[in-house]
N, C-alpha and C. Protein backbone atom coordinates (compact mmCIF):
# COMPACT_ATOMS: atom_id res chain seq x y z
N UNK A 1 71.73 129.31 42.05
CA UNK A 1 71.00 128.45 41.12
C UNK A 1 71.88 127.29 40.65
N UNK A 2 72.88 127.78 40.33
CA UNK A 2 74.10 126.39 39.94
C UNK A 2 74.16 125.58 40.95
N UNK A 3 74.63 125.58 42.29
CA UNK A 3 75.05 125.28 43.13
C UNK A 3 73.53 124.24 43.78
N UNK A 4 72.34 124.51 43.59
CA UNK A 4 71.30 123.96 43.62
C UNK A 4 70.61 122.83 42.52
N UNK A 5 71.27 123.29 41.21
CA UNK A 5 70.75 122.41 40.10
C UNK A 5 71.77 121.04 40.55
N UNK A 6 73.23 121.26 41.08
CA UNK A 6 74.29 120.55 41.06
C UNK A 6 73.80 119.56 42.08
N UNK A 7 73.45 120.04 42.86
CA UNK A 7 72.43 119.01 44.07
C UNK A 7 71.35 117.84 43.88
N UNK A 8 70.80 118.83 42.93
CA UNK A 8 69.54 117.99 42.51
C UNK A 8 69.90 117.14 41.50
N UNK A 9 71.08 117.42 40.23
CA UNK A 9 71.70 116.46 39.15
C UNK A 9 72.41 115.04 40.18
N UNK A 10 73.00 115.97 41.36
CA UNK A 10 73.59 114.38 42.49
C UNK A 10 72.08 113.79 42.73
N UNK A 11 71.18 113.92 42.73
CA UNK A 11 69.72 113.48 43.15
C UNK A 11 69.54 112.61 42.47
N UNK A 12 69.79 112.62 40.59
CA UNK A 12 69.61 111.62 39.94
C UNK A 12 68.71 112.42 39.10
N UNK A 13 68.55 113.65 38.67
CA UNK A 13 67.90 114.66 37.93
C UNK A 13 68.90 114.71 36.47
N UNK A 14 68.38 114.64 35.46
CA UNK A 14 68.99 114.18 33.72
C UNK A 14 69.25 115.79 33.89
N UNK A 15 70.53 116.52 32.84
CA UNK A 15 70.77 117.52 33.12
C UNK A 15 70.22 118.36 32.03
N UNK A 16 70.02 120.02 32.19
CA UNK A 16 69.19 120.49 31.72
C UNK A 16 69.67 121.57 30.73
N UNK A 17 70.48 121.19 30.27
CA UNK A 17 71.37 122.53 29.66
C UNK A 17 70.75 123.19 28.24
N UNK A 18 69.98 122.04 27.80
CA UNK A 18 69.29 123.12 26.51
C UNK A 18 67.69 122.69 26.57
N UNK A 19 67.54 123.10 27.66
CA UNK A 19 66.14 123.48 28.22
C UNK A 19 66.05 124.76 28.92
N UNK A 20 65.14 125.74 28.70
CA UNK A 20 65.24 126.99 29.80
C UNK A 20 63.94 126.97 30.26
N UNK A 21 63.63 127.86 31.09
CA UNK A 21 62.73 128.02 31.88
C UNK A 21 61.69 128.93 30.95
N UNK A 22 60.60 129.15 30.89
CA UNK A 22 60.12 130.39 30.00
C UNK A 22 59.87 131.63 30.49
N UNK A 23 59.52 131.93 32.36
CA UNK A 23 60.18 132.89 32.61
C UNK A 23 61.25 132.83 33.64
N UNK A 24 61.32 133.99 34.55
CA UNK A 24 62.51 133.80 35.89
C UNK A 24 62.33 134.22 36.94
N UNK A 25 61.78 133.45 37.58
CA UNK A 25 61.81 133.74 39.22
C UNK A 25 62.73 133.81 40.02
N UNK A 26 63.28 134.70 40.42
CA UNK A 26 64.49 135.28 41.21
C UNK A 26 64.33 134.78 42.46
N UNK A 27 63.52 134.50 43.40
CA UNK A 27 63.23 133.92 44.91
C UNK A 27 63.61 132.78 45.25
N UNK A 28 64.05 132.61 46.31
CA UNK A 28 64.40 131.15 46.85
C UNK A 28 63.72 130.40 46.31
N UNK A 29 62.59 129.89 46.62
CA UNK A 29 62.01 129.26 46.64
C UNK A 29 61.49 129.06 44.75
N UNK A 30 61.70 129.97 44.03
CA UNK A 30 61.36 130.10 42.72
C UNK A 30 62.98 129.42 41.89
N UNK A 31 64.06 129.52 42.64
CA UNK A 31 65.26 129.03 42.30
C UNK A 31 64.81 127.40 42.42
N UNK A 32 63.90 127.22 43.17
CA UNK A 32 63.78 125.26 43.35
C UNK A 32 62.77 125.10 42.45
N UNK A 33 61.81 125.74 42.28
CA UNK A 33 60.49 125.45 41.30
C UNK A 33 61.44 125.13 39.65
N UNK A 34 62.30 126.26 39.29
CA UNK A 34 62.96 126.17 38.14
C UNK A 34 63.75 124.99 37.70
N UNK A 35 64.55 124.73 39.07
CA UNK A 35 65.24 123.36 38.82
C UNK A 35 64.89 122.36 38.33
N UNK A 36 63.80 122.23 38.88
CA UNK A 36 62.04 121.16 39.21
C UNK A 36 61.83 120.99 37.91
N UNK A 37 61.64 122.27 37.28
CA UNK A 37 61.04 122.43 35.67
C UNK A 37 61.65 121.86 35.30
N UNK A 38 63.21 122.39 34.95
CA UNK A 38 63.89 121.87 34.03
C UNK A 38 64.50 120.71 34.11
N UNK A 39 64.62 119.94 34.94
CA UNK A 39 64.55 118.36 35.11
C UNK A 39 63.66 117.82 34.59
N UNK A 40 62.04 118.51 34.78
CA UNK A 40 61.43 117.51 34.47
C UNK A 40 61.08 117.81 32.54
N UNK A 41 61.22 118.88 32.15
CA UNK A 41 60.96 119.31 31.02
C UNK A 41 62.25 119.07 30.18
N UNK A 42 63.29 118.53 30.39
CA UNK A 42 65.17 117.90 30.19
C UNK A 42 64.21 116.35 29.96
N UNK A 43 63.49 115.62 30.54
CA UNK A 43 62.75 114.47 30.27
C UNK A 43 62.29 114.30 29.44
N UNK A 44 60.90 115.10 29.28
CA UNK A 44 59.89 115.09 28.41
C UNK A 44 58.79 115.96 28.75
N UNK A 45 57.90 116.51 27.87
CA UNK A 45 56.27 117.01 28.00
C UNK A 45 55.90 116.30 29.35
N UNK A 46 55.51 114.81 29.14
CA UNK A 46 55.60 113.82 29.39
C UNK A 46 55.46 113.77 30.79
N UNK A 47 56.98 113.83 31.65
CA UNK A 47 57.24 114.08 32.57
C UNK A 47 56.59 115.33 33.00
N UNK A 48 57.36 116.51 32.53
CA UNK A 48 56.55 117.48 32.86
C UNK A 48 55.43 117.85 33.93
N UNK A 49 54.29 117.36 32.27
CA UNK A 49 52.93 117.44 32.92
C UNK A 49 52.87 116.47 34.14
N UNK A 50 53.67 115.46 34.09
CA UNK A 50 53.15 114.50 35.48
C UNK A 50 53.74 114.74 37.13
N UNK A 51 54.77 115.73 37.02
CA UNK A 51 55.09 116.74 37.53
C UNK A 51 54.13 117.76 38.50
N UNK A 52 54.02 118.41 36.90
CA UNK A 52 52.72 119.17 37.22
C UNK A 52 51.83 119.01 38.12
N UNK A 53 50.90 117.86 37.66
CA UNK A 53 49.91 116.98 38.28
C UNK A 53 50.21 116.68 39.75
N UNK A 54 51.40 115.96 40.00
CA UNK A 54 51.96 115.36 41.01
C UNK A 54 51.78 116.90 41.83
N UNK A 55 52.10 117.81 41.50
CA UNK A 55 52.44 118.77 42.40
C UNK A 55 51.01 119.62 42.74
N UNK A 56 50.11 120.04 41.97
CA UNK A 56 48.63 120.02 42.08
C UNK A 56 47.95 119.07 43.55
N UNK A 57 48.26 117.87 43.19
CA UNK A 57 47.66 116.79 44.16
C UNK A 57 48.14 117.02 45.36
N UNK A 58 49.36 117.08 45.93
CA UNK A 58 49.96 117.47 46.74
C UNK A 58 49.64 119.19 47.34
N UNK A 59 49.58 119.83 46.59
CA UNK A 59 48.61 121.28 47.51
C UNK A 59 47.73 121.19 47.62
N UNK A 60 46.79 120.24 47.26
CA UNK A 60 45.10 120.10 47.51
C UNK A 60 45.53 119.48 48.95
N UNK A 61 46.32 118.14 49.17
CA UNK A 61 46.81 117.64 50.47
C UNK A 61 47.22 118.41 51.54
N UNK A 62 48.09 119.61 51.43
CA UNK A 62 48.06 120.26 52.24
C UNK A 62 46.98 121.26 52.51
N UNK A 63 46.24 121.81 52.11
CA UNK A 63 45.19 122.71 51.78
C UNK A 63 44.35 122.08 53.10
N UNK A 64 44.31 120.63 52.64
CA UNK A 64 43.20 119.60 53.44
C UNK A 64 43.79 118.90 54.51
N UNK A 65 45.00 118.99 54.72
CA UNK A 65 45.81 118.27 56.06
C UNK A 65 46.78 119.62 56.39
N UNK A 66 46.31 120.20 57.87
CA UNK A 66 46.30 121.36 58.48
C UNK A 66 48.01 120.12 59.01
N UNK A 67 47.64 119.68 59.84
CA UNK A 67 48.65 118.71 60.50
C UNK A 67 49.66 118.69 59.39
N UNK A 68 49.57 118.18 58.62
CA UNK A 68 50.87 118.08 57.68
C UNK A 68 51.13 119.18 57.28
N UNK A 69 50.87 120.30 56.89
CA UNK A 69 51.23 121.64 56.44
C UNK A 69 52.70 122.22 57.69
N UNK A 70 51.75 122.19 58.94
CA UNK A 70 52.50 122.45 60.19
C UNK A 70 53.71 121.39 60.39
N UNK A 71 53.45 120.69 59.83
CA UNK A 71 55.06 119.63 59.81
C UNK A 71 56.15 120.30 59.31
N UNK A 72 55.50 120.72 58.09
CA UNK A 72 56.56 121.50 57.25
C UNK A 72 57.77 122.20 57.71
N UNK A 73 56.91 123.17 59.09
CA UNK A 73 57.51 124.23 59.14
C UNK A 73 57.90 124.07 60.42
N UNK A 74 58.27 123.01 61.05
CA UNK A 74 58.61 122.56 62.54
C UNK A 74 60.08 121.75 62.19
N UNK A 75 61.15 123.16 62.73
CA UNK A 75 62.53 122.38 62.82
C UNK A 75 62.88 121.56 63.23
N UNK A 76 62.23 120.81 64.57
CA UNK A 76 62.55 119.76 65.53
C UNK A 76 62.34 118.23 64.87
N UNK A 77 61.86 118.06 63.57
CA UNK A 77 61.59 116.72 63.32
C UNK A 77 62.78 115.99 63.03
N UNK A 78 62.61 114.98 63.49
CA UNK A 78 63.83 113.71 62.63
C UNK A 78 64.29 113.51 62.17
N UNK A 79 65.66 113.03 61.45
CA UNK A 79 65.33 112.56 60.49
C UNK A 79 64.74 111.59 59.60
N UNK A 80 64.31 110.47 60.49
CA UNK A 80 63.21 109.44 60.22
C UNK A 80 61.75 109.87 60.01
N UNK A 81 61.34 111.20 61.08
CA UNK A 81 59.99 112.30 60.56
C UNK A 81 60.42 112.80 59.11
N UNK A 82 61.31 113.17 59.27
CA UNK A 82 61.19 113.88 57.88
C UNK A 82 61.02 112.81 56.32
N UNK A 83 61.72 111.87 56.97
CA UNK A 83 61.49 111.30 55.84
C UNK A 83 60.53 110.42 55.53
N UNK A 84 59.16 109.99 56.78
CA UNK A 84 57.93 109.28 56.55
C UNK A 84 57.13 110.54 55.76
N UNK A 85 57.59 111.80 56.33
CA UNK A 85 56.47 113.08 56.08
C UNK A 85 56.90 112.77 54.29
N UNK A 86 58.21 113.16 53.74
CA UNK A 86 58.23 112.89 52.57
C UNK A 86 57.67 111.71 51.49
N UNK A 87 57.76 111.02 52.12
CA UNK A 87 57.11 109.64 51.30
C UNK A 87 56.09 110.19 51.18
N UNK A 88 55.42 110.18 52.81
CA UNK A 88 53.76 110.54 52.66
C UNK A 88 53.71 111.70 51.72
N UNK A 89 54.05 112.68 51.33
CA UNK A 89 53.68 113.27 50.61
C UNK A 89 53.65 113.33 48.95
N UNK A 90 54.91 112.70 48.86
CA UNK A 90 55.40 112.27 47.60
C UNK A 90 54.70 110.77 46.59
N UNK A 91 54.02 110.44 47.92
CA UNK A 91 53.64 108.67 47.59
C UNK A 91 53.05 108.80 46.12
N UNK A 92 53.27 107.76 45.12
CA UNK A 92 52.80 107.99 43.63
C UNK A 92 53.02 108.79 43.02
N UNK A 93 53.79 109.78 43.30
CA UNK A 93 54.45 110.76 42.79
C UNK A 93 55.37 110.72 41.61
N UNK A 94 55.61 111.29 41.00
CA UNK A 94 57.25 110.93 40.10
C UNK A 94 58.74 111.52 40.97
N UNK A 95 59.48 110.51 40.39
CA UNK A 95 60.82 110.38 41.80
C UNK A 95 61.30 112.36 41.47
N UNK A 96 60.97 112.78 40.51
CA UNK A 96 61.34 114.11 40.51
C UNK A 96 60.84 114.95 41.98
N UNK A 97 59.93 114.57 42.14
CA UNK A 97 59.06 115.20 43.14
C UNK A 97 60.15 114.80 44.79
N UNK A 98 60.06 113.44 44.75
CA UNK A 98 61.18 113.14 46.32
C UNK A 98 61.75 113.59 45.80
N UNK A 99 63.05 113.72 44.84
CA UNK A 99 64.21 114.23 44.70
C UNK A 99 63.94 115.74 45.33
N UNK A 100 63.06 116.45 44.78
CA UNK A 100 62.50 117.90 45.30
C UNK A 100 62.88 117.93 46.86
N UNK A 101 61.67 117.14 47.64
CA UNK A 101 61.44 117.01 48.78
C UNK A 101 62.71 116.26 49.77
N UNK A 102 63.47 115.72 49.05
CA UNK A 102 64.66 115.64 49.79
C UNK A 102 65.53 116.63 49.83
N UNK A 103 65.82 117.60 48.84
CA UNK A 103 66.44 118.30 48.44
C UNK A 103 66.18 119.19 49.70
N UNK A 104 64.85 119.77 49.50
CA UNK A 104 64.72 121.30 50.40
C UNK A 104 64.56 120.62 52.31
N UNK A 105 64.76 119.34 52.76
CA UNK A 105 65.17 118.62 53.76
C UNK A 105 66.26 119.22 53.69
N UNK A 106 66.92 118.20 52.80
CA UNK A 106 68.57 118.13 53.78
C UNK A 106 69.31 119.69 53.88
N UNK A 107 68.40 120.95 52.94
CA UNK A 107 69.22 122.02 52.71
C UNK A 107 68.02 122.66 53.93
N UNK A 108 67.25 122.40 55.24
CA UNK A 108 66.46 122.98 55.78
C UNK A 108 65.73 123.93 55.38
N UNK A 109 65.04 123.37 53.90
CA UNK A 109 63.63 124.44 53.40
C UNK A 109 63.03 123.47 53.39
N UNK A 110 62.32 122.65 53.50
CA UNK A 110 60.55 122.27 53.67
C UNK A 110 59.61 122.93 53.73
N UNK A 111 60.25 124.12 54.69
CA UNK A 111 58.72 125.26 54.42
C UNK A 111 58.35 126.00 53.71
N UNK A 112 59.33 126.11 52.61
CA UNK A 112 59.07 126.56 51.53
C UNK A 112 58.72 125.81 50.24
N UNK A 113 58.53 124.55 50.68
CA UNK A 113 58.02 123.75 49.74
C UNK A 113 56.93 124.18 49.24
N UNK A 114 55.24 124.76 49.89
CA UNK A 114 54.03 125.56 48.72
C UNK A 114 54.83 126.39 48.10
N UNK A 115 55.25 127.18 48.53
CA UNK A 115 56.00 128.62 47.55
C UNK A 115 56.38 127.94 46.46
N UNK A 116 57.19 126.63 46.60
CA UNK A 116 57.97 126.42 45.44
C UNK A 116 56.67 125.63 44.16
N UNK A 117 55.57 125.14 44.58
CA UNK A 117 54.90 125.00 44.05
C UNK A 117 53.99 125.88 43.24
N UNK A 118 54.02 126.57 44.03
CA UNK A 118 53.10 128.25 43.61
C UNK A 118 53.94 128.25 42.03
N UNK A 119 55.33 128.14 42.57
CA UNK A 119 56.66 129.21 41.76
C UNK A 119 55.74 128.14 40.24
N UNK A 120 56.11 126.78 40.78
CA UNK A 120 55.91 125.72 39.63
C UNK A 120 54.76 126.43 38.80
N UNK A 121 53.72 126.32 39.60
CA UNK A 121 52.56 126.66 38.73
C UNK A 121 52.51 128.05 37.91
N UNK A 122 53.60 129.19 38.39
CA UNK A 122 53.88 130.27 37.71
C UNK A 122 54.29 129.81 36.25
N UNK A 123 55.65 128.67 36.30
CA UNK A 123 56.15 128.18 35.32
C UNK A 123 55.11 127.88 34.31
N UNK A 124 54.81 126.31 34.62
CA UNK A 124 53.96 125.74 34.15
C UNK A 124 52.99 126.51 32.90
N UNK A 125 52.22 127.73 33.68
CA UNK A 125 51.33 128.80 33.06
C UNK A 125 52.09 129.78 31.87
N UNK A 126 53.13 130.41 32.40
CA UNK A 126 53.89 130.29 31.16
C UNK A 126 54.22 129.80 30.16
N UNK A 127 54.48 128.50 30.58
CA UNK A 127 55.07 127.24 29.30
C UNK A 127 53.77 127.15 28.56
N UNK A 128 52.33 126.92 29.08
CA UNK A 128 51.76 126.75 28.71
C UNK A 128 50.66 128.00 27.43
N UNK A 129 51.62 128.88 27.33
CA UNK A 129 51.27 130.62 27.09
C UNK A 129 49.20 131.15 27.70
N UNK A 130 49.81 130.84 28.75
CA UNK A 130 49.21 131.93 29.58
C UNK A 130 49.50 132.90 30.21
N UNK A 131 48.64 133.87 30.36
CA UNK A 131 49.26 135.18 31.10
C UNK A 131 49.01 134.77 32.50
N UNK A 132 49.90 135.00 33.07
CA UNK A 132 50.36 134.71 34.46
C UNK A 132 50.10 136.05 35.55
N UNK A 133 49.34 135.51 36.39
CA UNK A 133 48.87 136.97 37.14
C UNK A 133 49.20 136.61 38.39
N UNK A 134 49.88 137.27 39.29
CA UNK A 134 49.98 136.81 40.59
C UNK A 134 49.73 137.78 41.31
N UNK A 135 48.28 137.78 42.65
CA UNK A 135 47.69 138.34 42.94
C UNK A 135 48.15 137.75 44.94
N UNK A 136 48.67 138.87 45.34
CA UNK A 136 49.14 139.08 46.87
C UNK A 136 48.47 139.50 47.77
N UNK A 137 48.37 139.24 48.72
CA UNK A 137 47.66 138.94 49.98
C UNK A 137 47.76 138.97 51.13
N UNK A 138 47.18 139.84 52.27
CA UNK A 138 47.93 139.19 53.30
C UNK A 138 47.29 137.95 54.07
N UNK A 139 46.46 137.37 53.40
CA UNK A 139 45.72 136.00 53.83
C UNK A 139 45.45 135.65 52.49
N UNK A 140 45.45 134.12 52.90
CA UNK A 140 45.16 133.17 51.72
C UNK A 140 43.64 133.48 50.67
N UNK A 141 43.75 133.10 50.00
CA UNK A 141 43.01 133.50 48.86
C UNK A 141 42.30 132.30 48.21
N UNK A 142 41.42 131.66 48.41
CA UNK A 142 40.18 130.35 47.87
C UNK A 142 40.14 130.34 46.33
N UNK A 143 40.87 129.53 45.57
CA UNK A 143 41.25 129.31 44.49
C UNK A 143 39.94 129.26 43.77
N UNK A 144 39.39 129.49 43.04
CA UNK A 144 38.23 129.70 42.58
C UNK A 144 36.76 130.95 43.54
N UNK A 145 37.55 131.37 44.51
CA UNK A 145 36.85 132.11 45.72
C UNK A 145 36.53 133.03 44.72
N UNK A 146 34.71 133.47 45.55
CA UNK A 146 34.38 135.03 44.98
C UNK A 146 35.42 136.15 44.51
N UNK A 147 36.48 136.75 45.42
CA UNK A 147 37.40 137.77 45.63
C UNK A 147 38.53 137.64 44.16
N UNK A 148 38.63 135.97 43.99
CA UNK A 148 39.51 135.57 42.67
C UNK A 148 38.44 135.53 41.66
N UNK A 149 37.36 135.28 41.49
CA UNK A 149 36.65 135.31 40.52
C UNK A 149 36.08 136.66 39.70
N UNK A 150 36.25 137.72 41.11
CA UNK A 150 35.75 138.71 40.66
C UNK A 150 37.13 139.35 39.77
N UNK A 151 38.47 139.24 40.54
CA UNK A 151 39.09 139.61 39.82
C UNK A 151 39.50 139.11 38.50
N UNK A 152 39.48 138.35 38.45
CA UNK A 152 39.70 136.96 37.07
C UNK A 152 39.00 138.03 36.00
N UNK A 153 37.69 137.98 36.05
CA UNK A 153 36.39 138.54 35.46
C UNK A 153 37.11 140.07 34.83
N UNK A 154 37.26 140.94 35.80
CA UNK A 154 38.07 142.30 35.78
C UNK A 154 39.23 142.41 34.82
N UNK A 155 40.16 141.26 35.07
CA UNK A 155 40.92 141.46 34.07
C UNK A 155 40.70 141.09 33.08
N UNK A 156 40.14 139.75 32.66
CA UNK A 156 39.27 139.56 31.55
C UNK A 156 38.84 140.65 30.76
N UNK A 157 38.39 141.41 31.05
CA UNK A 157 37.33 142.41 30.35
C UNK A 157 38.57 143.64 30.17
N UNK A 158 39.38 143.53 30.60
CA UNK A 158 40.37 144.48 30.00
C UNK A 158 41.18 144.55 29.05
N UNK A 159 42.08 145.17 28.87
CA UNK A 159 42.97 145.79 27.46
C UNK A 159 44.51 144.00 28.63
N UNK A 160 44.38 144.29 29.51
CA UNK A 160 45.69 143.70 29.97
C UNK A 160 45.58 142.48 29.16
N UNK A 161 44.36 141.41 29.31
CA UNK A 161 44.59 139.91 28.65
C UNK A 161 44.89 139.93 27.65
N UNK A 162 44.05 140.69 26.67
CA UNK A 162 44.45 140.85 25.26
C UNK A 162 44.29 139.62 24.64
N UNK A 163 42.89 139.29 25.34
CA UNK A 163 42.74 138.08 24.62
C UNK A 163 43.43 136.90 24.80
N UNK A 164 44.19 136.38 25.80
CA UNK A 164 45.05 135.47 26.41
C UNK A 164 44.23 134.88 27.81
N UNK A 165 44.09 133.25 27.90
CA UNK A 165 43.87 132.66 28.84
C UNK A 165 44.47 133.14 30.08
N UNK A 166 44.00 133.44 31.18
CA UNK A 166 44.73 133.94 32.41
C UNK A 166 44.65 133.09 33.33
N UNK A 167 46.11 132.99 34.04
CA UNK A 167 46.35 131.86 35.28
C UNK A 167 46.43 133.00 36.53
N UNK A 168 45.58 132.76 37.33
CA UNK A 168 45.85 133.96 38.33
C UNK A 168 46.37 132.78 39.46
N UNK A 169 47.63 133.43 40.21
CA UNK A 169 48.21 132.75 41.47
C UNK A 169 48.23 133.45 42.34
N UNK A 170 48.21 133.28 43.38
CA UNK A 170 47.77 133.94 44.96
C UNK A 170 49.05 133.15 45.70
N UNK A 171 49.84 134.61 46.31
CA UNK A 171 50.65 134.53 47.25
C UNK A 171 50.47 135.12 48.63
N UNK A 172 51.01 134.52 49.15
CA UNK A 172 50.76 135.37 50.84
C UNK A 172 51.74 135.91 51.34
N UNK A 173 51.66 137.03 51.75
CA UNK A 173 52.39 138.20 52.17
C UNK A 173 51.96 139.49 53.59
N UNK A 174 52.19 138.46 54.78
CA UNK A 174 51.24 139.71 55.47
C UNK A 174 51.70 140.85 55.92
N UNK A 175 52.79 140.99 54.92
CA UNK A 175 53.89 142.61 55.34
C UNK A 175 52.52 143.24 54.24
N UNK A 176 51.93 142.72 53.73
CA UNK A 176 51.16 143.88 52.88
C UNK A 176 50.09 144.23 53.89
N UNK A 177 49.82 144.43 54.90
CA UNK A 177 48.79 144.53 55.94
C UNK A 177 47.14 144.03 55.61
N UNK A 178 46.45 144.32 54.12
CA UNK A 178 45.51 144.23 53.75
C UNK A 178 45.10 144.85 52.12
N UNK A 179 44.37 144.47 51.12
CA UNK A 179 44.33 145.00 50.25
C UNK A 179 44.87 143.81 49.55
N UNK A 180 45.46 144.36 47.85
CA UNK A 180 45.84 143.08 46.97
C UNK A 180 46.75 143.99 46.63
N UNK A 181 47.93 142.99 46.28
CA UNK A 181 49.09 143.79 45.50
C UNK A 181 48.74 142.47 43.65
N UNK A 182 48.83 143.05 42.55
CA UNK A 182 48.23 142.71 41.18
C UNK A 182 49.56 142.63 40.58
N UNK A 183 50.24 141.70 40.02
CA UNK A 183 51.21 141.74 39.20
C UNK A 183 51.36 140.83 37.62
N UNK A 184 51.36 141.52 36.59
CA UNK A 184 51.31 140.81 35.37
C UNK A 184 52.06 141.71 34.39
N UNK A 185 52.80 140.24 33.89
CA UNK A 185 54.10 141.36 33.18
C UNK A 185 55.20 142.16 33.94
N UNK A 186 55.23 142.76 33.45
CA UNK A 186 56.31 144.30 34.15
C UNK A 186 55.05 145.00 34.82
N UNK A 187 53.96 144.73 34.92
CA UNK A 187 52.70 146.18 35.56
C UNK A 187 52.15 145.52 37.04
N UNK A 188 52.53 146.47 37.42
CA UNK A 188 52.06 146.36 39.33
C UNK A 188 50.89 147.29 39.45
N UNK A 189 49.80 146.27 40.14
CA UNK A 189 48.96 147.42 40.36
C UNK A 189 48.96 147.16 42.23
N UNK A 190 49.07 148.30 42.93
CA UNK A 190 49.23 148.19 44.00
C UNK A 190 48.43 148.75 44.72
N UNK A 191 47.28 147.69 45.16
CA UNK A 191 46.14 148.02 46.62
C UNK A 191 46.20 147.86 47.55
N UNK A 192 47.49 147.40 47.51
CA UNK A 192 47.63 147.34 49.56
C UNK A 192 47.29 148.28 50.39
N UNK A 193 46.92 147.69 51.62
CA UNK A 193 47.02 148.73 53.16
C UNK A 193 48.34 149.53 53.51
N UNK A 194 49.50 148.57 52.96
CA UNK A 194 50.51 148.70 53.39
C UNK A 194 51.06 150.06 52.64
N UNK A 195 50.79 149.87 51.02
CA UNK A 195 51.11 151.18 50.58
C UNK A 195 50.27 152.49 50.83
N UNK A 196 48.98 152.39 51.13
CA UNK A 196 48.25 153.59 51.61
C UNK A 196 49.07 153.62 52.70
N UNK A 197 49.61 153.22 54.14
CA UNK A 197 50.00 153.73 54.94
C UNK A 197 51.40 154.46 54.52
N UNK A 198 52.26 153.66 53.45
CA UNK A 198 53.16 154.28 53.43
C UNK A 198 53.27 156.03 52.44
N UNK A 199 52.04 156.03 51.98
CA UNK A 199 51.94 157.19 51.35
C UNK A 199 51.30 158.22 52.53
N UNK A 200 50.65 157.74 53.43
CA UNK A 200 50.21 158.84 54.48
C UNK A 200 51.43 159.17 55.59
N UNK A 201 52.28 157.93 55.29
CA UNK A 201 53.38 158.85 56.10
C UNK A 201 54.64 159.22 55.42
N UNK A 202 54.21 159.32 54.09
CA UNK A 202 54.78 160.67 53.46
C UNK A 202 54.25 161.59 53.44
N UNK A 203 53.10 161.59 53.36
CA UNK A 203 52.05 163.12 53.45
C UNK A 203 52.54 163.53 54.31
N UNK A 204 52.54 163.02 55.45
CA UNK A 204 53.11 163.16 56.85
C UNK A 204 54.26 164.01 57.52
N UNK A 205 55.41 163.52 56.69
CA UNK A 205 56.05 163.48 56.43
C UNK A 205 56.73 165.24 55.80
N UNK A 206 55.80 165.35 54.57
CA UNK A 206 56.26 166.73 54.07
C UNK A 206 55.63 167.44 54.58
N UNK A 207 54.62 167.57 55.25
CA UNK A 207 53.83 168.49 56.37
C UNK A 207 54.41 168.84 57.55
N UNK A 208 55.84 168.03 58.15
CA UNK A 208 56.35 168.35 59.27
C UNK A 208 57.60 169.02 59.20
């Protein structure tokens, strides 16, 4: 995390030392979302939210440009590709955002650039005191889709919200084979395929 903020402060990022994050994402890719934050929240609200925004606009773009998504994740580009792909993506952006997108270039993550957005919007939902739900997958999940709505609804009506606005985020994970893995707070609720199999071959297991 040091060694990454130090990168991004050479970027031209104001430094962030009595700003924190409100929670902590331990993951690669959640180590760049944080940085992100606190640069832009070391600014202002201000910034921040335009941040925010900036970064919103930009996953609707990939969502909707299949071609550019697959850029991402193709080692062979240029460095003149890489850096039209960045503009293009960044264009109107706040320079926090290229600074981002240069960053996970020159350190060969680009493809983890959604993740790190996801991570953002984890932040963001926090800062903003919402309960933060992140709901796993082994396929993508339609942001307002039936499958999220129903669950939205579900937790709603439970003891978990407690009466708190809920941000539900959808990650993809296809080591979970099928099913949803549910995480809010410290409480996992776990529907995967992956863990039914791994409990039948423990059944399995003590039977032999």
């Amino acid at each position: 995390m040091a060694s990454l903020s130090r990168s991004l402060l050479a970027r031209g990022y104001a430094t962030a030392s009595a700003v924190k994050a409100p929670v902590q994402i331990t993951s690669l890719s959640g180590t760049y979302a944080t940085s992100t934050y606190l640069a832009a929240a070391k600014k202002s609200q201000k910034e921040l939210e335009s941040v925010a925004s900036g970064l919103q606009s930009i996953e609707k773009k990939l969502k909707d440009d299949q071609k550019t998504t697959e850029a991402l994740t193709n080692p062979t580009l240029s460095v003149s590709e890489r850096s039209k792909l960045i503009s293009s993506l960044a264009s109107g952006s706040s320079p926090i955002i290229t600074n981002l997108l240069q960053v996970l270039a020159s350190n060969g993550r680009l493809a983890a650039f959604p993740s790190v957005i996801t991570d953002f919007s984890t932040l963001m939902a926090a800062h903003r005191g919402q309960l933060v739900v992140t709901v796993t997958s082994a396929e993508p999940l339609a942001a307002g889709g039936a499958e999220m709505k129903r669950l939205e609804k579900a937790l709603k009506g439970s003891k978990i919200a407690q009466g708190k606005d809920l941000k539900l985020v959808n990650r993809v994970n296809p080591g979970i084979l099928g099913g949803l893995e549910v995480d809010f707070g410290e409480q996992t609720i776990d529907l995967s395929a992956s863990s039914k199999v791994n409990k039948f071959n423990a059944a399995l297991a003590r039977e032999s």
